[in-house]
Protein backbone atom coordinates (compact mmCIF):
# COMPACT_ATOMS: atom_id res chain seq x y z
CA UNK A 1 97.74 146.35 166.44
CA UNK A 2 97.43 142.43 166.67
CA UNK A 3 93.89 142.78 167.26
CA UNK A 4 93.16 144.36 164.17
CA UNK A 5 91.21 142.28 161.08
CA UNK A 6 93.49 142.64 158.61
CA UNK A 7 96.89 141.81 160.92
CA UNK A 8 98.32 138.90 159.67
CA UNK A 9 98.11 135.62 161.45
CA UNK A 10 101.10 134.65 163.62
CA UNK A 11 102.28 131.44 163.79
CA UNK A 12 104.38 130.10 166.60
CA UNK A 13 106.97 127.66 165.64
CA UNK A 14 108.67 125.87 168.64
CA UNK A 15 111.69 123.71 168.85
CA UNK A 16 113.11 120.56 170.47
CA UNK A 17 110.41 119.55 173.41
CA UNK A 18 108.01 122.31 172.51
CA UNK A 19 107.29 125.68 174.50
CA UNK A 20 106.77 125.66 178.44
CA UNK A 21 103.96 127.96 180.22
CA UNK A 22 107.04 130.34 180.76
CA UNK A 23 108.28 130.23 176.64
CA UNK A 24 107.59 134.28 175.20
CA UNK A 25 106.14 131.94 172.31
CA UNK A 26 103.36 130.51 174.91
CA UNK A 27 103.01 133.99 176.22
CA UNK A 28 102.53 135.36 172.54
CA UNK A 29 99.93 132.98 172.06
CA UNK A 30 97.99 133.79 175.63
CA UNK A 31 97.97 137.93 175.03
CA UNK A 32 97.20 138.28 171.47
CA UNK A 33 94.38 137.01 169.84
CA UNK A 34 95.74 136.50 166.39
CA UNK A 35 98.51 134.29 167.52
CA UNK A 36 98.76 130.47 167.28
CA UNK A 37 100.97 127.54 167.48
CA UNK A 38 101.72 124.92 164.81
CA UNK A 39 101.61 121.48 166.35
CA UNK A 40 104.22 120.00 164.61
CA UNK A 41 103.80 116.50 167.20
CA UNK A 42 107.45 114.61 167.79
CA UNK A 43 108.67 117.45 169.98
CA UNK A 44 110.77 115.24 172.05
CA UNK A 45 112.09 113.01 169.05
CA UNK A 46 111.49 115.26 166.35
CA UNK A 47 111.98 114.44 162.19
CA UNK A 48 112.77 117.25 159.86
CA UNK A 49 110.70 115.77 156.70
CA UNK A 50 107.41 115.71 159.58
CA UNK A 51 107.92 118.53 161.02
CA UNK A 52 108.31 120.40 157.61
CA UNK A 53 104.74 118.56 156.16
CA UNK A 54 103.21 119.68 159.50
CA UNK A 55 104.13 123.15 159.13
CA UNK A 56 102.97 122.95 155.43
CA UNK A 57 99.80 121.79 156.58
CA UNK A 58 99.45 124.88 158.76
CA UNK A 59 100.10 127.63 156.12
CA UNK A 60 98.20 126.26 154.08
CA UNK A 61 94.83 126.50 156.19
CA UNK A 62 95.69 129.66 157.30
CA UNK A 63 93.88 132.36 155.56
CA UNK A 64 96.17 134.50 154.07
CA UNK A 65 100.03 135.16 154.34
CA UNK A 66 100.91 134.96 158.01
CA UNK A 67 103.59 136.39 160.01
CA UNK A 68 106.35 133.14 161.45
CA UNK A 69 107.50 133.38 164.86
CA UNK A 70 110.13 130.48 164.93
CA UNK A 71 112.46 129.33 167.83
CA UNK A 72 115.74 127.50 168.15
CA UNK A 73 115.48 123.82 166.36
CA UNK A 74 111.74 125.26 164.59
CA UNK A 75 113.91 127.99 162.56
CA UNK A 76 115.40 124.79 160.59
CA UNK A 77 111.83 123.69 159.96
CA UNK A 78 110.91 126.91 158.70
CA UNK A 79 113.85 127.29 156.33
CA UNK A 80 113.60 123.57 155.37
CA UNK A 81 110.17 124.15 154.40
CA UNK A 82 111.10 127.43 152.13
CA UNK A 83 114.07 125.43 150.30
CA UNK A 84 111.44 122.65 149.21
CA UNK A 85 108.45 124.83 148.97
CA UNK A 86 107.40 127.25 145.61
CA UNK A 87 104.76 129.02 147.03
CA UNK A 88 106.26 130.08 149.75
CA UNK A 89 106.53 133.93 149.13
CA UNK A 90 102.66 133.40 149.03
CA UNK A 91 102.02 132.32 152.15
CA UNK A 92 104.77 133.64 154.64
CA UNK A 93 104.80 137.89 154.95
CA UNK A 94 108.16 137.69 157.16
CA UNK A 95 109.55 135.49 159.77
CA UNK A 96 111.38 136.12 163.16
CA UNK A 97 113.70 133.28 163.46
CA UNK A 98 115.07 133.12 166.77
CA UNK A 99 118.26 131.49 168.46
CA UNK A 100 118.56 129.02 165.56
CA UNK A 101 121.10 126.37 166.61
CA UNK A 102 123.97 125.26 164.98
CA UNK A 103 123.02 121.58 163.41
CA UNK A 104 125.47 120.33 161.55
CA UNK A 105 128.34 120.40 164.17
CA UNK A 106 126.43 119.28 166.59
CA UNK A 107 127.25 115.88 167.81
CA UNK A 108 125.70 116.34 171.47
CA UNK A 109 122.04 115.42 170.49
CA UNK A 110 121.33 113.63 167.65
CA UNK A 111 118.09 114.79 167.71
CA UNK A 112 119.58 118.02 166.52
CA UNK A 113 122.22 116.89 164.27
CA UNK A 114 119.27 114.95 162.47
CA UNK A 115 118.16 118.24 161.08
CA UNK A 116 121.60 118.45 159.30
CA UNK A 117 122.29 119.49 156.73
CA UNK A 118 121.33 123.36 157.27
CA UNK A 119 118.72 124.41 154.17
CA UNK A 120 120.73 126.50 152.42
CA UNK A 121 118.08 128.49 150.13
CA UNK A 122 117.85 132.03 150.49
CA UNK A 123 114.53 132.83 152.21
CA UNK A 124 111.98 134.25 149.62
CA UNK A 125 110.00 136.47 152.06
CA UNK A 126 111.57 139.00 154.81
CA UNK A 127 113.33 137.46 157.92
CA UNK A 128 114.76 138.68 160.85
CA UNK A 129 117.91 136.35 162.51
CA UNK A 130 117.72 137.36 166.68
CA UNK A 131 120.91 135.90 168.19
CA UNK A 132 122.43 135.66 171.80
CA UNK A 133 126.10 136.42 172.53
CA UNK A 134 126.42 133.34 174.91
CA UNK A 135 124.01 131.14 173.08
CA UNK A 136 125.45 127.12 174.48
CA UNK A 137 123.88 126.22 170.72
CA UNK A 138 125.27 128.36 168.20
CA UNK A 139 127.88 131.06 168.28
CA UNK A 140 126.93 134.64 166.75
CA UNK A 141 129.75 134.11 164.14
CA UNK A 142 127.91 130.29 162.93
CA UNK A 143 124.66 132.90 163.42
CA UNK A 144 125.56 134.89 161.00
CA UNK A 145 126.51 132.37 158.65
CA UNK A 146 123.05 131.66 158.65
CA UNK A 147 121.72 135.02 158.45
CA UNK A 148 123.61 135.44 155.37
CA UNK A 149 122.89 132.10 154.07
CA UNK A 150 119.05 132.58 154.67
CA UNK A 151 119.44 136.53 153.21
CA UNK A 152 118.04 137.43 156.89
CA UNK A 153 118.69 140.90 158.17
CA UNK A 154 121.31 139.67 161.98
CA UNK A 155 120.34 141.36 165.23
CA UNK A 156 122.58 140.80 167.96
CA UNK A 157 120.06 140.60 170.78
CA UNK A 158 122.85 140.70 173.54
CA UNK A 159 123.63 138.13 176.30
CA UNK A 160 120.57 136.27 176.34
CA UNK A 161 121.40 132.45 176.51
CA UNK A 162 119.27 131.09 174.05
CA UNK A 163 116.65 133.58 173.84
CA UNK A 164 114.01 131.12 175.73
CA UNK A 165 112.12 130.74 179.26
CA UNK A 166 115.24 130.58 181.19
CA UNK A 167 116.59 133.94 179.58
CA UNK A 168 113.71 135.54 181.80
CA UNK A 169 112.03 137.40 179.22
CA UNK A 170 108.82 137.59 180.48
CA UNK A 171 106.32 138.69 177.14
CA UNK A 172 109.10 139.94 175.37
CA UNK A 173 107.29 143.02 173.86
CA UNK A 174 110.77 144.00 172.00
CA UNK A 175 110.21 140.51 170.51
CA UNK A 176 106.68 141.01 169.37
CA UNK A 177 107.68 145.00 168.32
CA UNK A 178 110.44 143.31 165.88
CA UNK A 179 107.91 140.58 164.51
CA UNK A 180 105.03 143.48 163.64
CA UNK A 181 106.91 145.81 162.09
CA UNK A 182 107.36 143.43 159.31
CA UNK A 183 103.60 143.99 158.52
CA UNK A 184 104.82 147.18 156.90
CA UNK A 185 107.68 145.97 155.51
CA UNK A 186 109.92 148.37 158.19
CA UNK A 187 111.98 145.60 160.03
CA UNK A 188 113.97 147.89 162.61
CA UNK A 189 115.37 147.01 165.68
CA UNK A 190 112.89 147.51 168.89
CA UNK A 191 114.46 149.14 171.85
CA UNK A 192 117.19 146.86 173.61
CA UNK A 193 117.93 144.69 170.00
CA UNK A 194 121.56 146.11 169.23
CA UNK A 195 121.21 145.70 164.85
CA UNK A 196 124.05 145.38 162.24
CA UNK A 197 123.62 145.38 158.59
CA UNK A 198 121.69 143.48 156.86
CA UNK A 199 123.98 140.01 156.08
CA UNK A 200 123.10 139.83 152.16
């Protein structure tokens, strides 16, 4: 399917200090053709209002309404981007936004917290919220607070840390399943994604 013309373009969006070699994102972006990353630069000291111009920058050479693939901290660029952006129903089909962390209680790293405060704009385009159950940077009951503040269907994706290398996911095909089924608008859970309903 992702080899096909007329798929949509996926775009990778990583978060705080980018994607390793082991990242599903970096894996994504090895197996299918029609599947790059946006550079947004900063990744260890990363600012909101450049991350958000870089990502801008991205859709807007991209030739046609691509498919967003966003991870932890990225999510937050991705929303932050819709809240300030008017076209962006034109050039975003759907976006998986995955492990999103919880940024404005989150005094840790200020490198987080500097994304604060949360876009709250509801998403003009379909989105899918993935979320662990032992996440160490956001909760599933903050995740859904963002799911419904986004109007993002939540998927409880089960105890998976926070849904990156170390959660030994390997290509995470049930990943890629959820993110291409948005091409025809039928965003169900793949096998192993436990789904609620929608959080509008």
């Amino acid at each position: 399917m992702s080899s096909h013309p007329e798929f949509p373009l996926v775009l990778t969006v990583p978060g705080l200090d980018n994607s390793g070699p082991d990242h599903w994102q970096t894996r994504w972006e090895a197996l299918h053709p029609r599947c790059e990353r946006v550079e947004l630069g900063l990744w260890d000291r990363p600012h909101r209002n450049s991350w958000v111009n870089q990502l801008n920058l991205a859709l807007r050479r991209a030739p046609g309404p691509v498919l967003l693939a966003a991870h932890s901290l990225g999510c937050h660029a991705v929303t932050a981007w819709a809240a300030m952006e008017p076209d962006a129903a034109s050039l975003v089909a759907g976006a998986l936004l995955v492990a999103p962390p919880e940024v404005d209680f989150f005094p840790l790293d200020t490198r987080v917290s500097a994304f604060s405060p949360t876009a709250s704009a509801v998403l003009p385009f379909p989105a899918l919220l993935l979320a662990s159950r032992n996440d160490p940077y956001c909760g599933q009951p903050a995740a859904r607070v963002l799911a419904r503040m986004w109007g993002a269907q939540f998927l409880d994706a089960g105890a998976l840390g926070h849904i990156n290398a170390d959660s030994g996911l390997g290509d995470w095909e049930e990943g890629w399943r959820l993110l291409t089924q948005m091409v025809d608008g039928a965003a169900r859970p793949a096998a192993g994604v436990q789904a609620v309903a929608p959080a509008r």
